[in-house]
Protein backbone atom coordinates (compact mmCIF):
# COMPACT_ATOMS: atom_id res chain seq x y z
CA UNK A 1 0.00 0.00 0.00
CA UNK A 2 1.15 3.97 -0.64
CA UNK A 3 1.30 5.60 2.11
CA UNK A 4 0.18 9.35 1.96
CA UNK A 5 2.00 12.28 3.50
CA UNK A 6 -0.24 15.65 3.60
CA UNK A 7 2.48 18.21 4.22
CA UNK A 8 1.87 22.17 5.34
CA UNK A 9 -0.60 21.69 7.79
CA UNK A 10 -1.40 25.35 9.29
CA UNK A 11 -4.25 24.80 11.31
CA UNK A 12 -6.55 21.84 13.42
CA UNK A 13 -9.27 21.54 10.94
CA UNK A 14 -7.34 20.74 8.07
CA UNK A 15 -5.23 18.28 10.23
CA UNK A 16 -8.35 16.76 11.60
CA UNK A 17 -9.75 16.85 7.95
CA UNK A 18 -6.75 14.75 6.69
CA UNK A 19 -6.49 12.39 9.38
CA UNK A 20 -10.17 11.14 9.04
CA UNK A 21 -9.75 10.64 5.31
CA UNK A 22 -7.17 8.17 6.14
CA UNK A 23 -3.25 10.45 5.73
CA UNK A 24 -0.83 8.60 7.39
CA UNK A 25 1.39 11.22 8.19
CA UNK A 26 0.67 14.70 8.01
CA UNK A 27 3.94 17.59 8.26
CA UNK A 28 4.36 20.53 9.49
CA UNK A 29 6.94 23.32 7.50
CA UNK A 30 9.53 24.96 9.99
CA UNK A 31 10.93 26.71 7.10
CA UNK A 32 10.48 29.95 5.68
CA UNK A 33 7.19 29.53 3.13
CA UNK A 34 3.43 30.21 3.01
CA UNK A 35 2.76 27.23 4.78
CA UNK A 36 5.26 28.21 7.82
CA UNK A 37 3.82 27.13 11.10
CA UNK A 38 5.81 28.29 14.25
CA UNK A 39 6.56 26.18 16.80
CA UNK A 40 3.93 27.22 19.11
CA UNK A 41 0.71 26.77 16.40
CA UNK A 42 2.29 23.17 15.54
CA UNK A 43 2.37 22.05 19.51
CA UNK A 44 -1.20 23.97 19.72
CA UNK A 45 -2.41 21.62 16.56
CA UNK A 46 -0.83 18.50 17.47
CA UNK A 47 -1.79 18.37 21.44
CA UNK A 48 -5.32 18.14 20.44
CA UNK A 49 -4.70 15.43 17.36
CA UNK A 50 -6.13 11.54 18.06
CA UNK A 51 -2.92 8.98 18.12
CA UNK A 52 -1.43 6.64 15.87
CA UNK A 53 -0.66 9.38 13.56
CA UNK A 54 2.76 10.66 11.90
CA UNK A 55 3.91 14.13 12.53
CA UNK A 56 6.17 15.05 10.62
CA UNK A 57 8.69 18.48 10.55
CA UNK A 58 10.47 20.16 7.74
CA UNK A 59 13.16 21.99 8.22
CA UNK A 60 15.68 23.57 5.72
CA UNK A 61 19.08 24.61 6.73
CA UNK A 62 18.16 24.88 10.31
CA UNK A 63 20.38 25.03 13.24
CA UNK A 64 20.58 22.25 15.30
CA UNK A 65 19.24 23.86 18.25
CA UNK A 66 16.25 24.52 16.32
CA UNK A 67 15.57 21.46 15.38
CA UNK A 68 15.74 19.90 19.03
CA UNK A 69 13.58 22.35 20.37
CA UNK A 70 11.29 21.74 17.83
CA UNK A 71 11.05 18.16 18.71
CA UNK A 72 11.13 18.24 22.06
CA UNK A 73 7.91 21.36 21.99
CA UNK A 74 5.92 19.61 19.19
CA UNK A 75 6.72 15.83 19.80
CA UNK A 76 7.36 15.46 16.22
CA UNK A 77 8.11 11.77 15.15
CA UNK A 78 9.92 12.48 11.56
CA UNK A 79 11.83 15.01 10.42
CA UNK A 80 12.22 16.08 6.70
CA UNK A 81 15.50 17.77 5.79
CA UNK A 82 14.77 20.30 2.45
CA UNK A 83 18.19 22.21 2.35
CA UNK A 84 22.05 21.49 1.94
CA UNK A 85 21.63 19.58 5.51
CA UNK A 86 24.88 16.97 5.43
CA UNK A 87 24.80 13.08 5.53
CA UNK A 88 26.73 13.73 9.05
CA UNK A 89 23.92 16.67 10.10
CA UNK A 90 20.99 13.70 9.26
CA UNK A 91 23.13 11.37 10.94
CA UNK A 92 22.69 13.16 13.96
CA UNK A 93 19.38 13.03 14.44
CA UNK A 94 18.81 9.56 12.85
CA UNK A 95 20.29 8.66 16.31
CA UNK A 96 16.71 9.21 17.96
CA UNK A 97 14.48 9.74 14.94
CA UNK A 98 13.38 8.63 11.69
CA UNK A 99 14.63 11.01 8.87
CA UNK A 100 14.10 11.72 5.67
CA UNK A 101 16.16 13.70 2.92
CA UNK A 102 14.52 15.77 0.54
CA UNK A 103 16.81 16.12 -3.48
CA UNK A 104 15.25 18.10 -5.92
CA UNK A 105 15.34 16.56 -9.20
CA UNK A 106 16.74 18.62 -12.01
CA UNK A 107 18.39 15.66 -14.11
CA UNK A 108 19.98 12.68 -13.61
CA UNK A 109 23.27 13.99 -12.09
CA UNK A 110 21.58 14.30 -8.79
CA UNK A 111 20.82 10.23 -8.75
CA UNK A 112 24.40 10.04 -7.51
CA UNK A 113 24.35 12.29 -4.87
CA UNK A 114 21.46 9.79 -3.45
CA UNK A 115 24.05 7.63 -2.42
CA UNK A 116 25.99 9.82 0.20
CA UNK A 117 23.29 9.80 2.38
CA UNK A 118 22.10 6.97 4.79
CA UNK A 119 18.95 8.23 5.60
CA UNK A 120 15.00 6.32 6.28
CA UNK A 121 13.79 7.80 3.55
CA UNK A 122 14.66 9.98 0.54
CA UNK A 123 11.72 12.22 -0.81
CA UNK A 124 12.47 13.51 -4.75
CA UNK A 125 11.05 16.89 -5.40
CA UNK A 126 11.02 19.00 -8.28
CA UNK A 127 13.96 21.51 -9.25
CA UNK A 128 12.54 25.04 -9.36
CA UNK A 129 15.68 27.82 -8.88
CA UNK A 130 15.24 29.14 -5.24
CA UNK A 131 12.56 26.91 -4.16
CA UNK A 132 13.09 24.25 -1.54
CA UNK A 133 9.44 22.87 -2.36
CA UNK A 134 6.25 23.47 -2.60
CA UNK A 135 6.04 24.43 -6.25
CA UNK A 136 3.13 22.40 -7.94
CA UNK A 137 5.41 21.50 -10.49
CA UNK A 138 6.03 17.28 -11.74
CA UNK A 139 9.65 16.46 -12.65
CA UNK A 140 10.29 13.85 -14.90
CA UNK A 141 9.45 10.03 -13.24
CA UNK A 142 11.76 8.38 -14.99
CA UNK A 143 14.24 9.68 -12.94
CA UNK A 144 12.25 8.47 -9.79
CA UNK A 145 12.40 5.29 -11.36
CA UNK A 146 16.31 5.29 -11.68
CA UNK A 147 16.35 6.51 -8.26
CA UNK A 148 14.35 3.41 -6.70
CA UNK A 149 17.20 0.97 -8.13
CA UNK A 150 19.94 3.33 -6.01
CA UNK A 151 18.16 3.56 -2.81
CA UNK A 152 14.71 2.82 -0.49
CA UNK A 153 12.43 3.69 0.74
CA UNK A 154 11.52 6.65 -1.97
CA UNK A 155 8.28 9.18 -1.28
CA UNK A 156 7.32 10.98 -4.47
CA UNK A 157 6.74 14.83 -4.19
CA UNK A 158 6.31 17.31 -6.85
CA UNK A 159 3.28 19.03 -8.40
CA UNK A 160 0.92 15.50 -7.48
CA UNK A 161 -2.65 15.98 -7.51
CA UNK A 162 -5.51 13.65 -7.68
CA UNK A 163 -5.21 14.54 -11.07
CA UNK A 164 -2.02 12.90 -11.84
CA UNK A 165 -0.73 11.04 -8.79
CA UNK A 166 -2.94 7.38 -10.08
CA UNK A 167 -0.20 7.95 -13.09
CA UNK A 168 2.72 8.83 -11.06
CA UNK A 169 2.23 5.95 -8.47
CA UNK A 170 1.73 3.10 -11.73
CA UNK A 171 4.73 4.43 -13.68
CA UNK A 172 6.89 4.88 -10.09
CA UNK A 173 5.81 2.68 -7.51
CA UNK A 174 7.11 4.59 -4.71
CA UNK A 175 6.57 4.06 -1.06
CA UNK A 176 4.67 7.11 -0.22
CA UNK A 177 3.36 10.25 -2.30
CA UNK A 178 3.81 13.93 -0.29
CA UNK A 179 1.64 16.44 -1.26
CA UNK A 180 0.85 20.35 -0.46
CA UNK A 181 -0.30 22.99 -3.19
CA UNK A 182 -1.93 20.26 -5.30
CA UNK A 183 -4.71 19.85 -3.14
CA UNK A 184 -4.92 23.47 -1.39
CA UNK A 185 -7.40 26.41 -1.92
CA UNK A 186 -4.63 28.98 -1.38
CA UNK A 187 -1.09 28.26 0.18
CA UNK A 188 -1.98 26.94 3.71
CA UNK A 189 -5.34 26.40 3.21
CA UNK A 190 -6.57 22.83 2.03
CA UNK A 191 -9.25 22.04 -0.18
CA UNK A 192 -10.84 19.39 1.81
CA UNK A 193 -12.71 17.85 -1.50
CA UNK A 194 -9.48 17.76 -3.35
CA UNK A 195 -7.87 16.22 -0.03
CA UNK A 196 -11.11 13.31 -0.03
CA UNK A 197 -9.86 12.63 -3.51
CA UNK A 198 -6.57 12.97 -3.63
CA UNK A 199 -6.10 10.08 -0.78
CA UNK A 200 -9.22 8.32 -2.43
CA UNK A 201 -7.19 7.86 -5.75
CA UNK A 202 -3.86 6.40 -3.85
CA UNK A 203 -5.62 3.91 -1.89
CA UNK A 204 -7.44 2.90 -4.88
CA UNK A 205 -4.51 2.75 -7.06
């Protein structure tokens, strides 16, 4: 089965929304971006969440510091690194929780950097030139495909939809599919029909 990740979660009814559809994970963005949640909204959100359920953090470039204090406030299970973060900065906090690397696909030369990282999950985003994510745009899945015979687990990001994401789960078979603007009103603001669908498409895929 696909697992689904619904990522920039800003507030408790579109958390509560995507948990009752069936998400199994839904994140949280630490990072500079419409979807930015402080620290203090995500522990507000997630204290009143039911259990059994992934929370997830992203985080790009962020001091270490950060990141632990983020953890230890929001009780977040999985963090998702977005930024130039190091094989020995993942490392680090692979020691007490799952992590997962984000690359952002612009052609094949970034398959190889895959392999300097020993991380639980590696998440392949599109390329867009001062983005970290979040764009709405597909990169090519044959290159998700090549990726899959370097390393596992891999989580498909990148402009899916309910749309498209039936296609991109037959032609990729990943583990999971992450998605944000493709099923959002306005950045940080979910469509809950497009959410119903979105997830109803992946489980029936």
């Amino acid at each position: 089965m696909v697992r689904v990740k619904v990522c920039g979660i800003t507030n408790l009814e579109d958390a509560l929304a995507a948990i009752q559809l069936g998400a199994d994970a839904i994140g949280f963005v630490f990072a500079k971006s419409p979807r930015h949640v402080s620290i203090q909204e995500a522990e507000r959100i997630i204290e009143k969440l039911p259990p059994f359920v992934n929370f997830t953090g992203l985080f790009v470039n962020a001091n270490r510091k950060v990141v632990e204090k983020t953890i230890k406030t929001c009780k977040i299970d999985t963090l998702q690194f977005h930024g130039e973060e190091s094989n020995g900065y993942c490392s680090y906090f692979k020691r007490t929780h799952k992590v997962v690397k984000a690359f952002r696909i612009k052609d094949k030369k970034i398959l190889d950097l895959l392999l300097n990282y020993d991380v639980d999950g590696y998440l392949l985003d599109t390329y867009i030139e001062g983005a970290a994510g979040g764009t709405g745009k597909i990169f090519d899945w044959n290159l998700a495909k090549r990726a899959k015979t370097l390393v596992s687990p891999v989580i498909l990001s990148g402009g899916l939809n309910p749309g498209n994401v039936a296609q991109a789960i037959k032609k990729v078979r990943p583990y999971a599919v992450d998605v944000s603007s493709g099923i959002e009103k306005r950045p940080g603001k979910k469509d809950l029909r497009l959410m119903k669908e979105f997830i109803k498409v992946v489980r029936n895929t």
